[in-house]
Protein backbone atom coordinates (compact mmCIF):
# COMPACT_ATOMS: atom_id res chain seq x y z
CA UNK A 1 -9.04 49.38 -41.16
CA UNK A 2 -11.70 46.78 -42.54
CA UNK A 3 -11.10 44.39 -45.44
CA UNK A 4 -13.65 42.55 -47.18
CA UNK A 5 -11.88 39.89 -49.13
CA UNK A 6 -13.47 37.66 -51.57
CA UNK A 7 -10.34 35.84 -52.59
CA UNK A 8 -7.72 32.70 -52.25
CA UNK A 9 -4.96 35.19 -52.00
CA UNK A 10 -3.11 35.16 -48.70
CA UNK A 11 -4.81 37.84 -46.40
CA UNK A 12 -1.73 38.82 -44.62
CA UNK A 13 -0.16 39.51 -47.70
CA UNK A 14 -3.27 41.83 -48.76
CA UNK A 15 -2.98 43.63 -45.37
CA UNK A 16 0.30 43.99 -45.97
CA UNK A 17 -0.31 45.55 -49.67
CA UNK A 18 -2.95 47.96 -47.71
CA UNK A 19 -0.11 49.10 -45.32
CA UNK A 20 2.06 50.57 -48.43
CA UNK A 21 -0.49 53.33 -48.35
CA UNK A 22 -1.90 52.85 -44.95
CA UNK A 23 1.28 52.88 -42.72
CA UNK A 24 0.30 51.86 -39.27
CA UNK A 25 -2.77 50.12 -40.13
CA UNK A 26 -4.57 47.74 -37.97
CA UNK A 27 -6.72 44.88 -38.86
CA UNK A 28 -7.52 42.90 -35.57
CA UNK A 29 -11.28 41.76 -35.30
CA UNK A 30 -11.61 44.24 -32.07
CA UNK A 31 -10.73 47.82 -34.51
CA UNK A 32 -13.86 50.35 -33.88
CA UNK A 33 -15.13 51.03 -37.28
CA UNK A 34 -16.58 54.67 -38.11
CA UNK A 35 -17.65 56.10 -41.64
CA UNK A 36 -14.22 57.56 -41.70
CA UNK A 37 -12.36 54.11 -41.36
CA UNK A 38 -11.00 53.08 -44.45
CA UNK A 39 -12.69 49.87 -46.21
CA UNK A 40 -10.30 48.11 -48.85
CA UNK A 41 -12.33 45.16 -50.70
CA UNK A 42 -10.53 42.55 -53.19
CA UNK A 43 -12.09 40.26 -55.27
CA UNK A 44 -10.57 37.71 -57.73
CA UNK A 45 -12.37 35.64 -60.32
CA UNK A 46 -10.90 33.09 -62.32
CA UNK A 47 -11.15 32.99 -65.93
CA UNK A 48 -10.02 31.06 -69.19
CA UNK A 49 -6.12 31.64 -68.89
CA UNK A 50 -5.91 34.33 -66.02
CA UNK A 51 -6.88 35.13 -63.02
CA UNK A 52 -8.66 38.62 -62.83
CA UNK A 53 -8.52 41.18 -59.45
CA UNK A 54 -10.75 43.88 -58.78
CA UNK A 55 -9.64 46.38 -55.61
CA UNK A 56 -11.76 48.76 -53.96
CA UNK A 57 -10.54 51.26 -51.70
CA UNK A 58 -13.23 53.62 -49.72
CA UNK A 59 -12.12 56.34 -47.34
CA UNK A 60 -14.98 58.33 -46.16
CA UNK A 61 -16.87 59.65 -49.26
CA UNK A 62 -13.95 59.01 -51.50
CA UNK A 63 -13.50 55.65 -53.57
CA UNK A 64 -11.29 54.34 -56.20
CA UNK A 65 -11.69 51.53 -58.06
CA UNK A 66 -9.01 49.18 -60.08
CA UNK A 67 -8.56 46.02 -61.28
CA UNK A 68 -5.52 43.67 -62.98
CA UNK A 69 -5.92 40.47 -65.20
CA UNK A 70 -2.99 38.18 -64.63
CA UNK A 71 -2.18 35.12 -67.47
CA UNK A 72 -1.26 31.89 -65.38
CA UNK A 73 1.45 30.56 -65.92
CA UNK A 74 2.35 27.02 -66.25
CA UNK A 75 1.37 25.57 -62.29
CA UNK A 76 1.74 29.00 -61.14
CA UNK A 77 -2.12 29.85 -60.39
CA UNK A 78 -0.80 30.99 -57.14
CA UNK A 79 1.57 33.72 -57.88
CA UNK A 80 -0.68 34.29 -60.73
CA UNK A 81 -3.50 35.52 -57.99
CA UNK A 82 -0.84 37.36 -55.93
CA UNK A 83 0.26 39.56 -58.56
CA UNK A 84 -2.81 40.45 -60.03
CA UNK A 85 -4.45 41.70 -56.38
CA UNK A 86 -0.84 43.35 -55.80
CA UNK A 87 -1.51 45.31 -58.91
CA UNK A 88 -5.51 45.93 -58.44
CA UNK A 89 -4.61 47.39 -54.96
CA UNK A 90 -1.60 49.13 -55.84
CA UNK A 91 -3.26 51.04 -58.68
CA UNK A 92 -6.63 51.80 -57.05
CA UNK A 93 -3.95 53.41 -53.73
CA UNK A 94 -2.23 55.47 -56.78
CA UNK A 95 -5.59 56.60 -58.01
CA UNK A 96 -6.43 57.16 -54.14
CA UNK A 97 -3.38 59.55 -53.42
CA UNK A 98 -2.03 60.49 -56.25
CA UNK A 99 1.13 58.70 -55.18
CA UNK A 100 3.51 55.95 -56.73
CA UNK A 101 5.21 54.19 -53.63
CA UNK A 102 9.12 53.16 -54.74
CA UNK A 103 8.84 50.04 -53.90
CA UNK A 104 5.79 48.73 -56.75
CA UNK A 105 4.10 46.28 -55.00
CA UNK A 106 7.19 44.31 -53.73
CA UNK A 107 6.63 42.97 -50.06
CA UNK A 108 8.38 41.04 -47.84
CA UNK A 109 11.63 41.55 -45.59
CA UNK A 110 14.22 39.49 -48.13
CA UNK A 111 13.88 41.42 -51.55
CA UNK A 112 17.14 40.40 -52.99
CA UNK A 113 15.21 36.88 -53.15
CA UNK A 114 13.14 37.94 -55.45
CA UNK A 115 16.03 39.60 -57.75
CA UNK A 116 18.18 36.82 -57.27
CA UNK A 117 15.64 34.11 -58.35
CA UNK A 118 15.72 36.25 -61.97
CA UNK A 119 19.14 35.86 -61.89
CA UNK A 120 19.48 32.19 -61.08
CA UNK A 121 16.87 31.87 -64.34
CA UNK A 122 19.41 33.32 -66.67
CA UNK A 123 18.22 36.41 -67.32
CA UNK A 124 20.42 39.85 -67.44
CA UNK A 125 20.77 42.91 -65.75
CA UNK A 126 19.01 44.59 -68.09
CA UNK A 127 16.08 41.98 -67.97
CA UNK A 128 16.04 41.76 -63.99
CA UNK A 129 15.52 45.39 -63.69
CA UNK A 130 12.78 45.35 -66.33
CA UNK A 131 11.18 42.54 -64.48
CA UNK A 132 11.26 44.37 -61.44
CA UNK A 133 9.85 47.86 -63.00
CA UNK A 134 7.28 45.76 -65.29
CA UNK A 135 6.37 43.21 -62.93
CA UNK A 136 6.10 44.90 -59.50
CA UNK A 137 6.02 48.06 -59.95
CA UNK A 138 9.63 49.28 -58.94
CA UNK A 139 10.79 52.55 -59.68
CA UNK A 140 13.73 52.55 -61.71
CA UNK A 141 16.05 53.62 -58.77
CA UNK A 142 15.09 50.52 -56.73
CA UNK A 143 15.33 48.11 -59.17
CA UNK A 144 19.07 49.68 -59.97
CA UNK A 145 19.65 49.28 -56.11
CA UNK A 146 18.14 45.66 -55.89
CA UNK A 147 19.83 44.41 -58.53
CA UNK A 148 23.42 45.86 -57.26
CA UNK A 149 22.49 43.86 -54.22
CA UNK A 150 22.19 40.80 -55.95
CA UNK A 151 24.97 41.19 -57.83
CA UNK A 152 27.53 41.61 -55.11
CA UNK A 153 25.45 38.98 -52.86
CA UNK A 154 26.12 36.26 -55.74
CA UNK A 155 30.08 36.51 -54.99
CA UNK A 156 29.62 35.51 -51.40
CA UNK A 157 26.54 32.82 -52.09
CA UNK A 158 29.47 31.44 -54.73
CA UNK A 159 32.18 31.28 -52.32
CA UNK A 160 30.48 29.59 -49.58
CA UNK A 161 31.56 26.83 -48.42
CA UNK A 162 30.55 23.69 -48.47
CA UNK A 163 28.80 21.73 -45.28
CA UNK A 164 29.31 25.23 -43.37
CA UNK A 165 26.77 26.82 -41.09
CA UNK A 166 27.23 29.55 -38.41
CA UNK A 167 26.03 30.70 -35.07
CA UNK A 168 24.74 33.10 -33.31
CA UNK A 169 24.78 34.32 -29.59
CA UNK A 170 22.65 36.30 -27.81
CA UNK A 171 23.16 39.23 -25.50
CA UNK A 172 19.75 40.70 -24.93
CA UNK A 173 20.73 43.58 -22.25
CA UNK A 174 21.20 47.23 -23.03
CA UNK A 175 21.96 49.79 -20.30
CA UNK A 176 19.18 51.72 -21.10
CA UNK A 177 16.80 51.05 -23.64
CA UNK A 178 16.13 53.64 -26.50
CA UNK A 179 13.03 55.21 -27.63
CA UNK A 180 11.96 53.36 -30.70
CA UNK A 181 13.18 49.97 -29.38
CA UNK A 182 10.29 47.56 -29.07
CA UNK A 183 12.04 45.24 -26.33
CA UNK A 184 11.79 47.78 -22.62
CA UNK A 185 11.92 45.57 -20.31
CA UNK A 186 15.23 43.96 -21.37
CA UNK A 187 17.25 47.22 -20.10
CA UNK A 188 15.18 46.94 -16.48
CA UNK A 189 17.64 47.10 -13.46
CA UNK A 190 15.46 43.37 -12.56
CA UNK A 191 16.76 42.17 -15.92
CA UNK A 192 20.38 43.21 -15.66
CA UNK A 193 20.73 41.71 -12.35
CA UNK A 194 20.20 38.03 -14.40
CA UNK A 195 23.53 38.84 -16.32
CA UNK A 196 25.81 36.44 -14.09
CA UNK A 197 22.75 33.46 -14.07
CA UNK A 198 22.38 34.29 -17.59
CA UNK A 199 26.13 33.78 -18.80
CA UNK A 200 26.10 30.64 -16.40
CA UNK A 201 23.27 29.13 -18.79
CA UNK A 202 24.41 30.21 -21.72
CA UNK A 203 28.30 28.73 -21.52
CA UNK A 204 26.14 25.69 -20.78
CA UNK A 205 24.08 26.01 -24.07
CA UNK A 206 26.82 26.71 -26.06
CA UNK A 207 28.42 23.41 -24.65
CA UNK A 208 25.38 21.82 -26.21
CA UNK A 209 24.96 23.47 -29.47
CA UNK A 210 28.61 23.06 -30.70
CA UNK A 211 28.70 19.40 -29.81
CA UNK A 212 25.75 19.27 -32.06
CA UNK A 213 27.28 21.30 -34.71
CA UNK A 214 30.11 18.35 -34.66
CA UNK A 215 27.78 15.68 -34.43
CA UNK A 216 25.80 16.67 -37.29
CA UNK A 217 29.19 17.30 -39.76
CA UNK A 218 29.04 21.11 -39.83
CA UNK A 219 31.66 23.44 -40.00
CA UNK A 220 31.33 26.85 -38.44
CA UNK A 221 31.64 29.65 -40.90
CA UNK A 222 30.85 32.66 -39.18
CA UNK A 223 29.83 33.23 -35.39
CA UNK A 224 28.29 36.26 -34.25
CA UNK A 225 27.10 37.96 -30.87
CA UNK A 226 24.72 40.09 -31.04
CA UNK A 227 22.15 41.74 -28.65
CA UNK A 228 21.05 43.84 -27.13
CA UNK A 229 24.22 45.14 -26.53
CA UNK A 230 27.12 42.41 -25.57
CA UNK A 231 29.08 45.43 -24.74
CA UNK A 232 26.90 46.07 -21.98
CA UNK A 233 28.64 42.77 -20.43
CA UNK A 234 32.20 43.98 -18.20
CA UNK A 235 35.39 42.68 -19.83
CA UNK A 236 35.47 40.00 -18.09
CA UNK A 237 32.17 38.23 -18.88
CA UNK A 238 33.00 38.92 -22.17
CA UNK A 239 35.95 36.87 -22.12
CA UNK A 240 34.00 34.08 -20.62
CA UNK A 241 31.62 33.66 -23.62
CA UNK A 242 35.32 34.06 -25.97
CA UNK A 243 36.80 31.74 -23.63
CA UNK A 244 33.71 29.05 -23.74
CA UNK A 245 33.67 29.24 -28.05
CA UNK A 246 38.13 28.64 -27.95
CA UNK A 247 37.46 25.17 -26.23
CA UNK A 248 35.05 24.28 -29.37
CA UNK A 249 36.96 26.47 -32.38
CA UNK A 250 39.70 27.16 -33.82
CA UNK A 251 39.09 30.89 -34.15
CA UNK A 252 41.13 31.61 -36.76
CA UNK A 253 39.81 29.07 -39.11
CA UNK A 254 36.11 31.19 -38.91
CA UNK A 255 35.40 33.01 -41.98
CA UNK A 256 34.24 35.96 -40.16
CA UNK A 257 34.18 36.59 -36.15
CA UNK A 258 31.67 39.56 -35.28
CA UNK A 259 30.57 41.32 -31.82
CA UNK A 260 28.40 43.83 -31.71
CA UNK A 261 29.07 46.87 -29.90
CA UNK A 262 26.40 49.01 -30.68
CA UNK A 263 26.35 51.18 -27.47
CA UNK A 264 29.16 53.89 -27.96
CA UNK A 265 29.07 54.38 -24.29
CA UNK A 266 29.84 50.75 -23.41
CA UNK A 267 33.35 50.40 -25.32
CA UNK A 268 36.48 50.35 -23.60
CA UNK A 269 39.86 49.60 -24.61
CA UNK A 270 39.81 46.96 -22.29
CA UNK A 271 36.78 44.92 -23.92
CA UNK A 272 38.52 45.89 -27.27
CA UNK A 273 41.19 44.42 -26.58
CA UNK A 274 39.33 40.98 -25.17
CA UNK A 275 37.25 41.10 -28.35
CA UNK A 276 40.55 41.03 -30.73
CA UNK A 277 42.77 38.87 -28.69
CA UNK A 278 39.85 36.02 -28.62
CA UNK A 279 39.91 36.44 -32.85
CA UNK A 280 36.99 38.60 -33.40
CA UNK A 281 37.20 40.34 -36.77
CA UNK A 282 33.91 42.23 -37.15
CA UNK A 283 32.69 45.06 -35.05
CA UNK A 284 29.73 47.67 -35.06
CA UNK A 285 29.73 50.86 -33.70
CA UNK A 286 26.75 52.57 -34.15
CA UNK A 287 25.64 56.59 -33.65
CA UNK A 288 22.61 55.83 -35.25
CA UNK A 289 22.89 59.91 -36.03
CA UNK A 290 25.24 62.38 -35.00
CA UNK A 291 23.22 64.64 -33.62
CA UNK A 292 23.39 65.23 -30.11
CA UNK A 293 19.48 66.87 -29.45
CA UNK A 294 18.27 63.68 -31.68
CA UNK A 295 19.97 61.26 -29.48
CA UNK A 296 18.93 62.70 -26.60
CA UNK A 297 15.10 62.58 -27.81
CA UNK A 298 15.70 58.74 -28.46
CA UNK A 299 17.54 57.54 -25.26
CA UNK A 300 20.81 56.88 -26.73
CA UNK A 301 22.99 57.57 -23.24
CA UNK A 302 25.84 58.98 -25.49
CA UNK A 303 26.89 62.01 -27.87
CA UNK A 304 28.65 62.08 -31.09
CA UNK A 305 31.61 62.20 -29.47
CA UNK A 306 31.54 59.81 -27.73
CA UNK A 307 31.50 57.81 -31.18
CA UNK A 308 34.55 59.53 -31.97
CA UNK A 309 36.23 57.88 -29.01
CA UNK A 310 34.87 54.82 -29.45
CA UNK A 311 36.08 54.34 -33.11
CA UNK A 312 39.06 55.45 -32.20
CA UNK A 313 39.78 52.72 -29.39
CA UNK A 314 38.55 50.09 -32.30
CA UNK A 315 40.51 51.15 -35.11
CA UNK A 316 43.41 51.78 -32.93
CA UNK A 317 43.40 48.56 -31.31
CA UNK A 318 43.36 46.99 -34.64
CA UNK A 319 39.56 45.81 -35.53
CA UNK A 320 40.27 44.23 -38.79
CA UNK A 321 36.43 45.44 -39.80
CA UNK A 322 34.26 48.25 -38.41
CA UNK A 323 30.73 48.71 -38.82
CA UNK A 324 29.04 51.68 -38.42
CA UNK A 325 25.06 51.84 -38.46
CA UNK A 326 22.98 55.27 -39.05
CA UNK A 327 18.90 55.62 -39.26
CA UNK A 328 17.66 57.77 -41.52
CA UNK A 329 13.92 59.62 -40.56
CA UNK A 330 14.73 59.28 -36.28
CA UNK A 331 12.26 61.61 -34.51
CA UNK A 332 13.60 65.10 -34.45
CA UNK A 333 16.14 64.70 -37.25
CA UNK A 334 15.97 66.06 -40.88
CA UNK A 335 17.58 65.90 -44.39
CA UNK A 336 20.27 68.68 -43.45
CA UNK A 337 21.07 67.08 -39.80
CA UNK A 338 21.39 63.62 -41.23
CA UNK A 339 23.50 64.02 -44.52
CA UNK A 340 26.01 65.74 -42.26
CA UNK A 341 25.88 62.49 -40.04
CA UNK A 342 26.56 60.63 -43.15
CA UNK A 343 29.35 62.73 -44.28
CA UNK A 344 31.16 62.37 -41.23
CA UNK A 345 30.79 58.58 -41.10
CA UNK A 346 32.31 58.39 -44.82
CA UNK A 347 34.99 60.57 -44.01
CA UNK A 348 36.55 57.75 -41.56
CA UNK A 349 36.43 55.29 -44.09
CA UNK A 350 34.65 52.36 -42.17
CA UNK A 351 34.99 49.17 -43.62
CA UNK A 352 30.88 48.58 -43.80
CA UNK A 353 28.06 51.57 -43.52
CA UNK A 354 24.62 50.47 -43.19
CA UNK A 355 21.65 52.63 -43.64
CA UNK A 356 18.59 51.72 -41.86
CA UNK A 357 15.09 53.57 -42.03
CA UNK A 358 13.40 54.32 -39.36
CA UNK A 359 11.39 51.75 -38.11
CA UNK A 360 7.98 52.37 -35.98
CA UNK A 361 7.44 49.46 -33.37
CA UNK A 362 4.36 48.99 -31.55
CA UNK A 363 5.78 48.47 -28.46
CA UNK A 364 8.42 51.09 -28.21
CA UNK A 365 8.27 54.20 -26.28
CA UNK A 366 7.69 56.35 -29.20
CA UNK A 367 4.66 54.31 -30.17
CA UNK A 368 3.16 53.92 -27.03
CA UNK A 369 3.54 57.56 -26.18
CA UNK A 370 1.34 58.90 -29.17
CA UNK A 371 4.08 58.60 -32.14
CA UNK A 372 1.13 58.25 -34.99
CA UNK A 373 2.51 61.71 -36.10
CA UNK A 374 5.40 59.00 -37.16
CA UNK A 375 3.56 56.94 -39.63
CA UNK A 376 4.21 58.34 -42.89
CA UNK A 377 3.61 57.18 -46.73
CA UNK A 378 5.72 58.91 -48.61
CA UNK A 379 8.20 59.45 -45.92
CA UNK A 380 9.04 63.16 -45.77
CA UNK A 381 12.63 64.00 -45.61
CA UNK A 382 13.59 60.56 -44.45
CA UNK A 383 13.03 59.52 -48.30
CA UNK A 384 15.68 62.17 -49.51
CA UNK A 385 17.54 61.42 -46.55
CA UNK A 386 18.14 57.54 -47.70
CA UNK A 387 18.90 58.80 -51.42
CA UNK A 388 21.57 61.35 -50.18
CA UNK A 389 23.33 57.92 -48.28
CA UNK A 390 23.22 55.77 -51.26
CA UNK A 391 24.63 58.44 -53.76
CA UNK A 392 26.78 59.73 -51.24
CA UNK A 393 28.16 55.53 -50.64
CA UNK A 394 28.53 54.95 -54.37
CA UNK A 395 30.80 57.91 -54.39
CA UNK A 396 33.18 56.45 -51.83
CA UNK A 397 33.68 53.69 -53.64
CA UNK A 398 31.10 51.20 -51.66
CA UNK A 399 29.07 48.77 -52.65
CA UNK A 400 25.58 47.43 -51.62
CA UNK A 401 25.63 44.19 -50.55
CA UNK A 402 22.75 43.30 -48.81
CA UNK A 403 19.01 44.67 -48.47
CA UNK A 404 16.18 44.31 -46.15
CA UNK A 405 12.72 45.68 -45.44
CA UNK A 406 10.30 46.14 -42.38
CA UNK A 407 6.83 46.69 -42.11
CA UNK A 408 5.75 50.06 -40.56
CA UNK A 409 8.87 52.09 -41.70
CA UNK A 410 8.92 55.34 -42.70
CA UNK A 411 7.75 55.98 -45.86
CA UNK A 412 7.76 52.09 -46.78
CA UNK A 413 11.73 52.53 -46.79
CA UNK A 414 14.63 49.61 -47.28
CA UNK A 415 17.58 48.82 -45.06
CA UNK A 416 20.88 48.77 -46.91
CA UNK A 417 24.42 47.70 -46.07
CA UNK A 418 27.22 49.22 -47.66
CA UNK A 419 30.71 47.57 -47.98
CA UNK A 420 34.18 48.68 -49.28
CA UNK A 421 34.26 45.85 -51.83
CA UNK A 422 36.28 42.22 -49.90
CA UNK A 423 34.76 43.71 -46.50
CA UNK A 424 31.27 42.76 -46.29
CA UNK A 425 29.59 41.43 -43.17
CA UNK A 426 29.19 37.52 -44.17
CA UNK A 427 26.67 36.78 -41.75
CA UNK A 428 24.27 39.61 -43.20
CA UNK A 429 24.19 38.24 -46.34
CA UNK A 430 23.81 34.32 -44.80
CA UNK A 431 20.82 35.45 -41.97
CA UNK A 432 19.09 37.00 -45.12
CA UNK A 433 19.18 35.17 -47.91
CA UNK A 434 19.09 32.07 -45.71
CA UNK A 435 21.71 30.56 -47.09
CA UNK A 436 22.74 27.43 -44.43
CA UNK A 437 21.99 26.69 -40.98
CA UNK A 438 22.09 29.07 -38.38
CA UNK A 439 22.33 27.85 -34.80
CA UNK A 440 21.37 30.30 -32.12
CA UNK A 441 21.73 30.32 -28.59
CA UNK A 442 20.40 32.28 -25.76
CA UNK A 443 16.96 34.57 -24.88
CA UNK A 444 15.33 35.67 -27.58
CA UNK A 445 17.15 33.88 -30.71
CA UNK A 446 16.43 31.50 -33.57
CA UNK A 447 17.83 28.54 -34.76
CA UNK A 448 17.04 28.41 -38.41
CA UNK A 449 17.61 25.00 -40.33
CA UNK A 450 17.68 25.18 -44.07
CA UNK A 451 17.30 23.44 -47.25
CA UNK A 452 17.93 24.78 -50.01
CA UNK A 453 17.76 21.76 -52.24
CA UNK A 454 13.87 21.27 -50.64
CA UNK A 455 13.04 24.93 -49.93
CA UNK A 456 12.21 24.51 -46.73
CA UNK A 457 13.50 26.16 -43.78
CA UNK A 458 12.69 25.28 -39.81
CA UNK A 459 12.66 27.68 -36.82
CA UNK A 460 13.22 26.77 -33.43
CA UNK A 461 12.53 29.90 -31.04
CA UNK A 462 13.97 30.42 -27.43
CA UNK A 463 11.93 32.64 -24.78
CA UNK A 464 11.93 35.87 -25.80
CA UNK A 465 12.79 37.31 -22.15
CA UNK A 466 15.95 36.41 -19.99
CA UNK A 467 13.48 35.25 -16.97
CA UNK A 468 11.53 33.07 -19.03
CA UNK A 469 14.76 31.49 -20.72
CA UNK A 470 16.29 30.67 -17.35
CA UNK A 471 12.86 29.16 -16.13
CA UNK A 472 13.88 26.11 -18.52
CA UNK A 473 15.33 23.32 -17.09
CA UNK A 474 18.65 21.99 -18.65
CA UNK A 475 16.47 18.90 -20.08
CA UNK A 476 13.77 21.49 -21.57
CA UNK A 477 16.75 22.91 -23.36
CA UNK A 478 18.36 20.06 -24.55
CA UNK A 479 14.95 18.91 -25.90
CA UNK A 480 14.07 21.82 -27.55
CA UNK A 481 17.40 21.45 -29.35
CA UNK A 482 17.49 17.91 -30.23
CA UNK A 483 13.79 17.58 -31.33
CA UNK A 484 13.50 19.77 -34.30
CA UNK A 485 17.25 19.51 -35.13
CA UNK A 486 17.50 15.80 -35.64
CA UNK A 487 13.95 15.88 -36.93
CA UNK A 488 14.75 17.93 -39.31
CA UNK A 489 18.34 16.25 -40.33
CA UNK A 490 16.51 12.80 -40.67
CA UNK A 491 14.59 14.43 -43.26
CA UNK A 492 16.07 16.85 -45.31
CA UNK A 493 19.71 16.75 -46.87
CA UNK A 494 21.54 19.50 -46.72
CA UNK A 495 22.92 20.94 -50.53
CA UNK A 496 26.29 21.13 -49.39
CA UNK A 497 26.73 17.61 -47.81
């Protein structure tokens, strides 16, 4: 699509308005443009005490026109512009398609910051949700759900402890890769082959981040692997990474101890067992649905059944916590097919649910192959699909306790994790609310430093693909540590210090 912007305000967040009612859009320089191509055009003017929008949206022969006059607020010009574009747009796409989207005009992946902030202000329940409906546009069922979120994310935010960070470790290998996964390659036979040169780097990097952890007076909250699928690893190179974290950590003083295990047909009792005596606490085992011609359509390599037998082996083993992860709107499913998925998955009582939406990734199989039929604004069943879960998890007696959104998912749809209240996943809540440090390790992660006190957070990325991380050198490594981190501890202090 073309935009013709006559503004201050942030384009990406304008493209990213646009998308809300153009799902899929593209804005790259190279787009062909035809008469049919839509045209949005935003234009602000300041003026004594506000700072007025005007939105145009053209499709074809059809225009609509809108515009929003925000007061500015005491050295807030900024958000001042923001809003008052987020509005112009939003109501000139209502006037386009007759449609409200749930959401308002609320973007970003971390929503609960937004809520939260109202809270840390003083203001109520009562106030945060009219904020939220007033302000940016939320429906009154989202700004219920957001505000839940916030509520139950305050207890862990006010229990954390002080000088703590955690850690993450990455797995990035699948045995097959499924269809709306945007990283392929990283399930290629060339790719698994790395696993032993991979582990041998890793064990090495882990070395280095944990003596930085001690050097910097941290103390490790929560560690999680993640992936990928560590899983895919055999028992025994499992117990190599556990082995490697037991010379650094006492285990059992960690807050919370996760592995994922996303890949139902990758769990065995044996790397159960591995997992729980090295002190892991946290696992997820994830169907993603329950229906066997769905997961076949996405290139999940196991049935619902084999879920079964791989909660089983967890529970009975003696996971303290079990995750289990579903997506609502997956190619090929529907409203019917996916409530019974989630009332199976309540009916075993896991200790955390999370519903995700599906997600449409340029780079996954399903895009590449002609998936626009995918792109959706309002959603279709997926939307009734994700109200059915979160009615369905209040019922059981679960609570939401963390929240997070994607561009280019169905119908403009949230993420949500549900928890039986004292069980929910710690690191969720820290990796999105940024809360301390995270150190990561491994292909593909992020170290994220953070300071609250100065608002400022730093990112130090590893290569994305296993190949390229093992082209580093052990001094590339440690540099790419020690730079930014002792930068960035030279100049910020951290809160809890």
């Amino acid at each position: 699509m073309k935009l013709n912007l006559f503004t201050d305000v942030n384009e990406n967040y304008i493209q990213t308005l646009c998308m809300i009612f153009f799902p899929g859009a593209k804005f790259g320089q190279d787009e062909v443009v035809t008469e049919e191509t839509p045209v949005v055009t935003v234009k602000t003017e300041k003026e004594e005490g506000k700072i007025h929008a005007f939105a145009t949206i053209r499709v074809g022969e059809q225009e609509a026109k809108a515009d929003f006059a925000q007061s500015i607020r005491e050295q807030d010009e900024k958000k001042a512009g923001k809003i008052a574009v987020g509005k112009a747009v939003f109501r000139a796409g209502e006037m386009m398609f007759g449609y409200t989207p749930a959401w308002g005009i609320l973007t970003g992946i971390r929503p609960a910051k937004i809520s939260g902030g109202l809270y840390e202000q003083g203001l109520s329940e009562y106030q945060v949700r009219r904020v939220l409906r007033n302000e940016y546009f939320l429906n009154p069922k989202k700004a219920a759900l957001l505000t839940a979120v916030s509520v139950n994310e305050k207890k862990i935010i006010d229990a954390l402890r002080p000088n703590s960070c955690s850690l993450y470790i990455s797995i990035p290998f699948c045995p097959t890769r499924c269809a709306y996964c945007s990283f392929v390659s990283f399930a290629t036979k060339r790719l698994l082959s790395l696993i032993p040169a991979y582990l041998e780097r890793l064990l090495k990097d882990l070395d280095l981040v944990f003596d930085l952890i001690r050097e910097k007076g941290l103390t490790l909250s929560t560690i999680y692997i993640g992936g990928g699928t560590p899983t895919s690893l055999t028992a025994a190179q499992m117990k190599m990474i556990f082995d490697k974290i037991a010379e650094h950590v006492d285990v059992s003083s960690l807050d919370e101890f996760t592995c994922e295990a996303g890949r139902p047909d990758t769990i065995t009792p044996e790397k159960v067992k591995v997992a729980i005596d090295a002190g892991v606490t946290r696992m997820s085992i994830n169907p993603q649905t329950l229906n066997d011609e769905v997961l076949l359509k996405i290139g999940r390599c196991h049935t619902g059944e084999d879920f079964f037998r791989a909660y089983d082996i967890a529970r009975s083993l003696g996971i303290k916590y079990i995750n289990t992860d579903l997506i609502a709107g997956l190619p090929g499913d529907n409203y019917r097919s996916f409530s019974k998925s989630v009332d199976a998955i309540l009916r075993l009582r896991p200790d955390n649910m999370t519903i995700h939406s599906f997600c449409i990734k340029r780079s996954a199989t399903l895009t590449v192959s002609g998936a626009g039929e995918h792109y959706s604004i309002t959603g279709g069943e997926a939307q009734k699909s994700v109200d059915y879960s979160q009615v369905k998890a209040k019922l059981a007696g679960y609570i939401p306790y963390y929240i997070y959104r994607q561009k280019n998912t169905v119908g403009n749809l949230e993420n949500v994790g549900f928890s039986q209240p004292g069980a929910e996943g710690l690191y969720n809540v820290f990796i999105m609310e940024e809360l301390h440090h995270i150190f990561a390790v491994g292909a593909g992660s992020v170290t994220k430093l953070v300071s609250r006190e100065a608002g400022r957070i730093e990112r130090c990325f590893m290569p994305k693909y296993p190949y390229e991380y093992l082209k580093m050198t052990e001094d590339e490594i440690a540099a790419h540590y020690n730079k930014k981190i002792n930068s960035f501890f030279e100049t910020f202090v951290d809160p809890y210090r």
